[in-house]
Protein backbone atom coordinates (compact mmCIF):
# COMPACT_ATOMS: atom_id res chain seq x y z
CA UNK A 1 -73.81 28.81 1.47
CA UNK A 2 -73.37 29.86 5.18
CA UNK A 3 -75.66 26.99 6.10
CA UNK A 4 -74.24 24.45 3.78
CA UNK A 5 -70.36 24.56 5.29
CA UNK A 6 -71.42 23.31 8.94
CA UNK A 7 -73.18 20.63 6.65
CA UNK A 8 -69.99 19.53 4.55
CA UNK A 9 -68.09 19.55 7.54
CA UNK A 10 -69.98 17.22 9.58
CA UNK A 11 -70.35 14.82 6.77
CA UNK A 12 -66.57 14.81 6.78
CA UNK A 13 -66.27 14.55 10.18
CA UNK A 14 -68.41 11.23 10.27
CA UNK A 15 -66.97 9.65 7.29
CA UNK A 16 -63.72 9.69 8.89
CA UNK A 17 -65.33 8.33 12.41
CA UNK A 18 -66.68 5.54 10.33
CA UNK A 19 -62.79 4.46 9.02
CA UNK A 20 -61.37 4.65 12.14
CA UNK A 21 -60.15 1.31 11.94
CA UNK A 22 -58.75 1.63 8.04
CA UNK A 23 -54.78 1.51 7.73
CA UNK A 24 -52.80 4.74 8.35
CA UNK A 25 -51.44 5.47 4.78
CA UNK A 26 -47.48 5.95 4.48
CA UNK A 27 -46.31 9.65 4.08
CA UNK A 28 -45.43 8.39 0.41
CA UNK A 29 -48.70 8.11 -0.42
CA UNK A 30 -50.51 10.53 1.55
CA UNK A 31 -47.95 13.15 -0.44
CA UNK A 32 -49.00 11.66 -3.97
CA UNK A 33 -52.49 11.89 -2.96
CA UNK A 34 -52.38 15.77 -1.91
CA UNK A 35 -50.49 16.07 -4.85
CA UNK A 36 -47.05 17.09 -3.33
CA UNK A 37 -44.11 15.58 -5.08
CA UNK A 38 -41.59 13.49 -2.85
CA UNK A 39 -37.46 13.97 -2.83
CA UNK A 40 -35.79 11.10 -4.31
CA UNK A 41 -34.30 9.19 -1.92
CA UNK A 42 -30.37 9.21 -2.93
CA UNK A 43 -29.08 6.11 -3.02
CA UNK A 44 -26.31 4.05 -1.07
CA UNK A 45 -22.77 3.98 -2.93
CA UNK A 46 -21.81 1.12 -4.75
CA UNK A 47 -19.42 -0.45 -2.88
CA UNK A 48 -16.22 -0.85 -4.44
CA UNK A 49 -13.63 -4.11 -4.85
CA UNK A 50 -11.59 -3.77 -2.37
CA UNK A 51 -13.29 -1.44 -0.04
CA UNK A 52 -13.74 -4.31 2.73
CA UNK A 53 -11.04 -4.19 5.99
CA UNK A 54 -8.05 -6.00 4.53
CA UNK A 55 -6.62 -8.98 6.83
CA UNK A 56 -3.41 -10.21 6.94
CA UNK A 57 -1.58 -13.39 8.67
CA UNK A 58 2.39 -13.15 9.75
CA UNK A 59 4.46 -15.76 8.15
CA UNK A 60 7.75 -16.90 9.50
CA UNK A 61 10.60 -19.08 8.78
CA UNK A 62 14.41 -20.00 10.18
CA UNK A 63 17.11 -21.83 9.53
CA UNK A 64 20.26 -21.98 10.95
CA UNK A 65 23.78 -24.03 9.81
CA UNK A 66 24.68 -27.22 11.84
CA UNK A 67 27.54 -25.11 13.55
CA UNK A 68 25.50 -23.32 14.84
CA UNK A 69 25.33 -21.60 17.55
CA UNK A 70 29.59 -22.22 17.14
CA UNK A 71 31.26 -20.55 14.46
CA UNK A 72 30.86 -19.86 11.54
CA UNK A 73 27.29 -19.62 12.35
CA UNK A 74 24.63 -18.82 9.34
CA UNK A 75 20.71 -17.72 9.68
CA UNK A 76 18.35 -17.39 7.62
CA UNK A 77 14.96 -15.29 9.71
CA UNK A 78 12.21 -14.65 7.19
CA UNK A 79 8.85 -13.14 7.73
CA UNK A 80 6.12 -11.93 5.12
CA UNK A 81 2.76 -11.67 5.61
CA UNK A 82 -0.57 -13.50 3.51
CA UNK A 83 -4.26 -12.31 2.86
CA UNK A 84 -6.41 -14.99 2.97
CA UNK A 85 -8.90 -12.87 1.41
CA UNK A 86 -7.07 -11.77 -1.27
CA UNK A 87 -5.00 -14.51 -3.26
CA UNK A 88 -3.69 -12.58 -6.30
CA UNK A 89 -2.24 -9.84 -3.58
CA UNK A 90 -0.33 -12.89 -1.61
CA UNK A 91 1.11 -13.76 -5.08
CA UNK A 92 2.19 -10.73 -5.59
CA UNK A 93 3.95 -9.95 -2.77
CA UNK A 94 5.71 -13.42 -2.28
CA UNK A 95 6.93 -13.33 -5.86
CA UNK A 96 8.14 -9.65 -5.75
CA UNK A 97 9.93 -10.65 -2.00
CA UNK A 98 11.22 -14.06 -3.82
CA UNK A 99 12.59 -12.19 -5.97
CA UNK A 100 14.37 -9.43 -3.67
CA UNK A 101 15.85 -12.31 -1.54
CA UNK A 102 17.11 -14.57 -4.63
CA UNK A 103 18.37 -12.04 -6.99
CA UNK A 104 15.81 -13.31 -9.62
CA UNK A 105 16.90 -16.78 -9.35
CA UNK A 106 14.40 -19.29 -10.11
CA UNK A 107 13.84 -21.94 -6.91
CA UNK A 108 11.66 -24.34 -8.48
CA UNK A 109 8.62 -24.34 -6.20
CA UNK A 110 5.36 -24.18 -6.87
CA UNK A 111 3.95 -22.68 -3.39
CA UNK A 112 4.86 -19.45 -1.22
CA UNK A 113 5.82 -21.89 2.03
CA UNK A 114 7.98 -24.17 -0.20
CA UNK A 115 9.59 -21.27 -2.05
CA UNK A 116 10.65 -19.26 0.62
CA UNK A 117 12.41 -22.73 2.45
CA UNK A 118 14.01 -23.37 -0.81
CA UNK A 119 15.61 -19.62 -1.02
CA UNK A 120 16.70 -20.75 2.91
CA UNK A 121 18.21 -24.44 1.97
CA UNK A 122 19.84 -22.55 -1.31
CA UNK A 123 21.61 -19.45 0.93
CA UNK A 124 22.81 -21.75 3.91
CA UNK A 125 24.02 -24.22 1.50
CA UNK A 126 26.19 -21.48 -0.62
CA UNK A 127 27.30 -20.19 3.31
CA UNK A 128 28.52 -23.53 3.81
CA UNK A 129 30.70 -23.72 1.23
CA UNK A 130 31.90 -20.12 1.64
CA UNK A 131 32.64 -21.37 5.39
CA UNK A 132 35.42 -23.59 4.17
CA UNK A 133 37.33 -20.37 2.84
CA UNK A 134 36.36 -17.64 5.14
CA UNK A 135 35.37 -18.46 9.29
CA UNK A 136 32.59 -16.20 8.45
CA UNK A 137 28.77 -16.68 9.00
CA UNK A 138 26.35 -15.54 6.76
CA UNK A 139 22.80 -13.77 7.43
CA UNK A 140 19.56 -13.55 5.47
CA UNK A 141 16.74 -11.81 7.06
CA UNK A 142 13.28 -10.23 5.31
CA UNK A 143 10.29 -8.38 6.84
CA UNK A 144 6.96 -7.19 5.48
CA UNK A 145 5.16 -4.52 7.29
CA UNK A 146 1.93 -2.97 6.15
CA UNK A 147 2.33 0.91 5.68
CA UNK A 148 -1.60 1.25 5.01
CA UNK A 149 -4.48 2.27 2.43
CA UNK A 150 -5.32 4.64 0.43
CA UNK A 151 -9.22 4.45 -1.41
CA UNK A 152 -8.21 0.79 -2.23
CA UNK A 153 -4.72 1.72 -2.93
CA UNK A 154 -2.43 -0.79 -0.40
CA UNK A 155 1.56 0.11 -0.13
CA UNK A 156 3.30 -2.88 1.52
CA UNK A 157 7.02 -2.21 2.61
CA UNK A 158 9.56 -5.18 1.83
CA UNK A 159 13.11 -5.14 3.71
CA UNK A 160 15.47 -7.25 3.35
CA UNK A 161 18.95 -7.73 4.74
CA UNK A 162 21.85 -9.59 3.89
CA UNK A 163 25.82 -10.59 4.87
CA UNK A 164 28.11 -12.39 2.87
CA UNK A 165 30.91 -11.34 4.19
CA UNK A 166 32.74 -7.82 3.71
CA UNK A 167 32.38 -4.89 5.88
CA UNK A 168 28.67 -4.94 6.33
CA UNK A 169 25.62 -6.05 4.96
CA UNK A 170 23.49 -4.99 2.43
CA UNK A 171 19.68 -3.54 3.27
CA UNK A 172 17.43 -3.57 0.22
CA UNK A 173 13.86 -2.13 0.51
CA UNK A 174 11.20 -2.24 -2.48
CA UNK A 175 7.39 -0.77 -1.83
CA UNK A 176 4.27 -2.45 -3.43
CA UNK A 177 1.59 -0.66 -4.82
CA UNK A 178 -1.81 -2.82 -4.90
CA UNK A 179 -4.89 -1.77 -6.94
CA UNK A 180 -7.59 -4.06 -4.44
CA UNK A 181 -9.98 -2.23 -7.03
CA UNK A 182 -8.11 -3.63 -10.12
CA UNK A 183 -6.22 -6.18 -8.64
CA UNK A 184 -3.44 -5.38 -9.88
CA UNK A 185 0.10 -3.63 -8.86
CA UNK A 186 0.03 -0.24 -9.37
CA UNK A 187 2.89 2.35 -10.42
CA UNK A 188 3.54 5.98 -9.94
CA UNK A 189 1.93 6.37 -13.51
CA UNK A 190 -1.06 4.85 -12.13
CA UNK A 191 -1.63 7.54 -9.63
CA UNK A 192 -0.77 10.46 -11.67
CA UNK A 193 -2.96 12.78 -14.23
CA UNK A 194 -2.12 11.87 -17.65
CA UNK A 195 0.44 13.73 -18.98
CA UNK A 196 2.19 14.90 -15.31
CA UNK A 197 4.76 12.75 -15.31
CA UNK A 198 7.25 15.36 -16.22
CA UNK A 199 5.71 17.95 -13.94
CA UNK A 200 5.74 15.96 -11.14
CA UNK A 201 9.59 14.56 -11.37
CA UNK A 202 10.01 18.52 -11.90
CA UNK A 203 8.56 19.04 -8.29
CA UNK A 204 10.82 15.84 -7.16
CA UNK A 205 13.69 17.47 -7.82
CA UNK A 206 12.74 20.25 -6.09
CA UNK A 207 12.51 18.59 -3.21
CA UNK A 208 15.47 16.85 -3.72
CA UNK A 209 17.39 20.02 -3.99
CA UNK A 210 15.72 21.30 -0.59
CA UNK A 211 16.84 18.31 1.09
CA UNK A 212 20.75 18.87 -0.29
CA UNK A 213 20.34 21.98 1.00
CA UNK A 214 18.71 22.17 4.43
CA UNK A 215 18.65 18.95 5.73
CA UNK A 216 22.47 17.09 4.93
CA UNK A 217 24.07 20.90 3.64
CA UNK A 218 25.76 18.88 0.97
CA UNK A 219 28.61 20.29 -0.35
CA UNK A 220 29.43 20.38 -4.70
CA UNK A 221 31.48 17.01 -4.41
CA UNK A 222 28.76 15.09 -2.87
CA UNK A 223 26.13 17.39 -5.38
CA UNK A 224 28.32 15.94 -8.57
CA UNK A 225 28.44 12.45 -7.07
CA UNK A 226 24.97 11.77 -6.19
CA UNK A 227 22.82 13.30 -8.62
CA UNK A 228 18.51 13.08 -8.27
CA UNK A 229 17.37 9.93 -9.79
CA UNK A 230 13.47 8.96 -9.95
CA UNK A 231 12.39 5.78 -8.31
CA UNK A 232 9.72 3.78 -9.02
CA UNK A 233 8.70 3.33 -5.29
CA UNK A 234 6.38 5.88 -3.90
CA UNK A 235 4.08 5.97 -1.08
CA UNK A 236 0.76 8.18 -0.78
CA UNK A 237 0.22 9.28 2.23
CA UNK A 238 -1.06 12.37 4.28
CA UNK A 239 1.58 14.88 3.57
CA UNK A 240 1.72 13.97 -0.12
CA UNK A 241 3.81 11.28 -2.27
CA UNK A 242 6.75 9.83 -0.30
CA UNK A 243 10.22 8.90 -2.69
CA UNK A 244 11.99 5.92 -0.89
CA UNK A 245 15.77 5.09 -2.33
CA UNK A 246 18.19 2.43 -1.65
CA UNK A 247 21.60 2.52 -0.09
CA UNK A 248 23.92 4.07 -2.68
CA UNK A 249 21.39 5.15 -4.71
CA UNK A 250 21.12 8.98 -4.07
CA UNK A 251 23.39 9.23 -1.18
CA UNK A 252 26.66 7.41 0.15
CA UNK A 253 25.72 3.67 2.30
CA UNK A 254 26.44 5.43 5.44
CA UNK A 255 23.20 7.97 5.21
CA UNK A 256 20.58 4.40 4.70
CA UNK A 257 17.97 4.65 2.79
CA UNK A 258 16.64 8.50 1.86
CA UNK A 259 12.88 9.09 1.33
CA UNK A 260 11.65 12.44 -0.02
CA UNK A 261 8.22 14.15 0.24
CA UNK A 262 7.07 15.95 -2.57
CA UNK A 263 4.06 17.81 -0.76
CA UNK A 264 0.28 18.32 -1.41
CA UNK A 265 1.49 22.03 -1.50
CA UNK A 266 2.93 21.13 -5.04
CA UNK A 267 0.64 18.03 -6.47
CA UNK A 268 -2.02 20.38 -7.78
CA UNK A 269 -3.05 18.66 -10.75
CA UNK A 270 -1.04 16.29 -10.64
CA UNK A 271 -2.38 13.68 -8.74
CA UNK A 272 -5.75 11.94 -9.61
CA UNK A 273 -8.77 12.57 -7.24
CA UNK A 274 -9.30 8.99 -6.20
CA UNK A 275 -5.84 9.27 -4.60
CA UNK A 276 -5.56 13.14 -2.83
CA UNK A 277 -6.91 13.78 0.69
């Protein structure tokens, strides 16, 4: 046997001389070939709808009375944004900001553009014919501003601002929830864990009590006359889900518009995965 190993060996040794030119074989196949099982190679994650960089364009449009710039003087300053990648979100948002700046009043076009000039041509017009009671101007004003995204979750912030007279104007805000996933608008109940609804208005109130507390050291009188209320506009963001209100809805029109925190510290559960940090 001692004499037959040098033999072996040098047979080997010229066999692979002889292939020298043969095709190095991939590590995949030299493994199944020595027997040795390979890993799986995990693969990439499905990329979800709505997982592309969203793009928006600004929109703007103004009108003014023909007194202008004398008195009375009325304006009308709109902006809004559009996705051209994303129709059904550009709906949505022009017909929930339509809405917001017409009171629910249908204007009879067919198109964002031609909508949003007809809500302009309908508010100066009404201004004009307030003009002939009251030397006052009028003002209409809207803005759109992108607060960001969440795992394909997209909160869009609408203001809007109006005078008609009176001692001041009246601010309205609204925030829109998009689903780029689903492609549709999405609500608080969206978000939450089935069931949680009560536990997390619970936690709101909590909150809300905090805020009475230590930040505006509200007295009982202004404790009896603005009690919590829920709201269905709700941001996600790092520190946990933001509560945004209206003027005169949980506080007097002097203190704006109030947004409240509940914090991670109190979502356990709560939330659904998709959405927490």
């Amino acid at each position: 046997m001692r004499l037959l190993l040098p033999t072996v060996t040098l047979a080997l040794l010229l066999a692979g001389c002889g292939d020298s030119d043969a095709p190095a074989q991939s590590g995949a196949a030299s493994g199944q070939n020595s027997g040795a099982a390979q890993p799986d190679q995990p693969a990439p994650p499905a990329e979800q709808p709505g997982d592309t960089p969203l793009t928006s364009k600004s929109q703007t449009l103004t009108r003014e009375s023909e007194s202008c710039p004398d008195d009375p003087c009325s304006k009308v300053d709109l902006q809004w944004l559009t996705f051209p990648e994303d129709a059904p979100l550009t709906r949505a948002l022009e017909s929930t900001l339509l809405e917001q700046l017409s009171n629910g009043a249908d204007n009879g076009a067919d198109d964002g553009a031609s909508s949003f000039a007809a809500v302009a041509d309908g508010f100066l017009s009404d201004a004009r014919e307030a003009a002939e009671v009251e030397s006052m101007g009028w003002e209409l004003n809207s803005k759109v501003s992108l607060l960001g995204e969440r795992a394909g979750l997209v909160t869009l912030q609408l203001d809007s601002y109006e005078i008609t007279g009176g001692a001041h104007g009246m601010p309205v805000v609204q925030l829109l929830n998009w689903d780029r996933r689903e492609q549709r608008r999405a609500t608080l109940q969206d978000v939450l864990q089935p069931g949680r609804e009560d536990a997390f208005w619970k936690a709101a109130a909590e909150v809300h009590q905090q805020w009475l507390a230590d930040d505006i050291e509200a007295d009982k009188d202004f404790r009896d006359t603005w009690p919590f209320l829920q709201t269905g506009d709700f941001h996600i963001t790092d520190q946990g889900v933001a509560l945004l209100y209206n003027v005169y809805s949980i506080a007097p029109y002097a203190m704006g518009q109030p947004e409240l925190t509940v914090p991670w510290s109190k979502l356990d559960g709560l939330i659904r995965e998709r959405y927490r940090p």
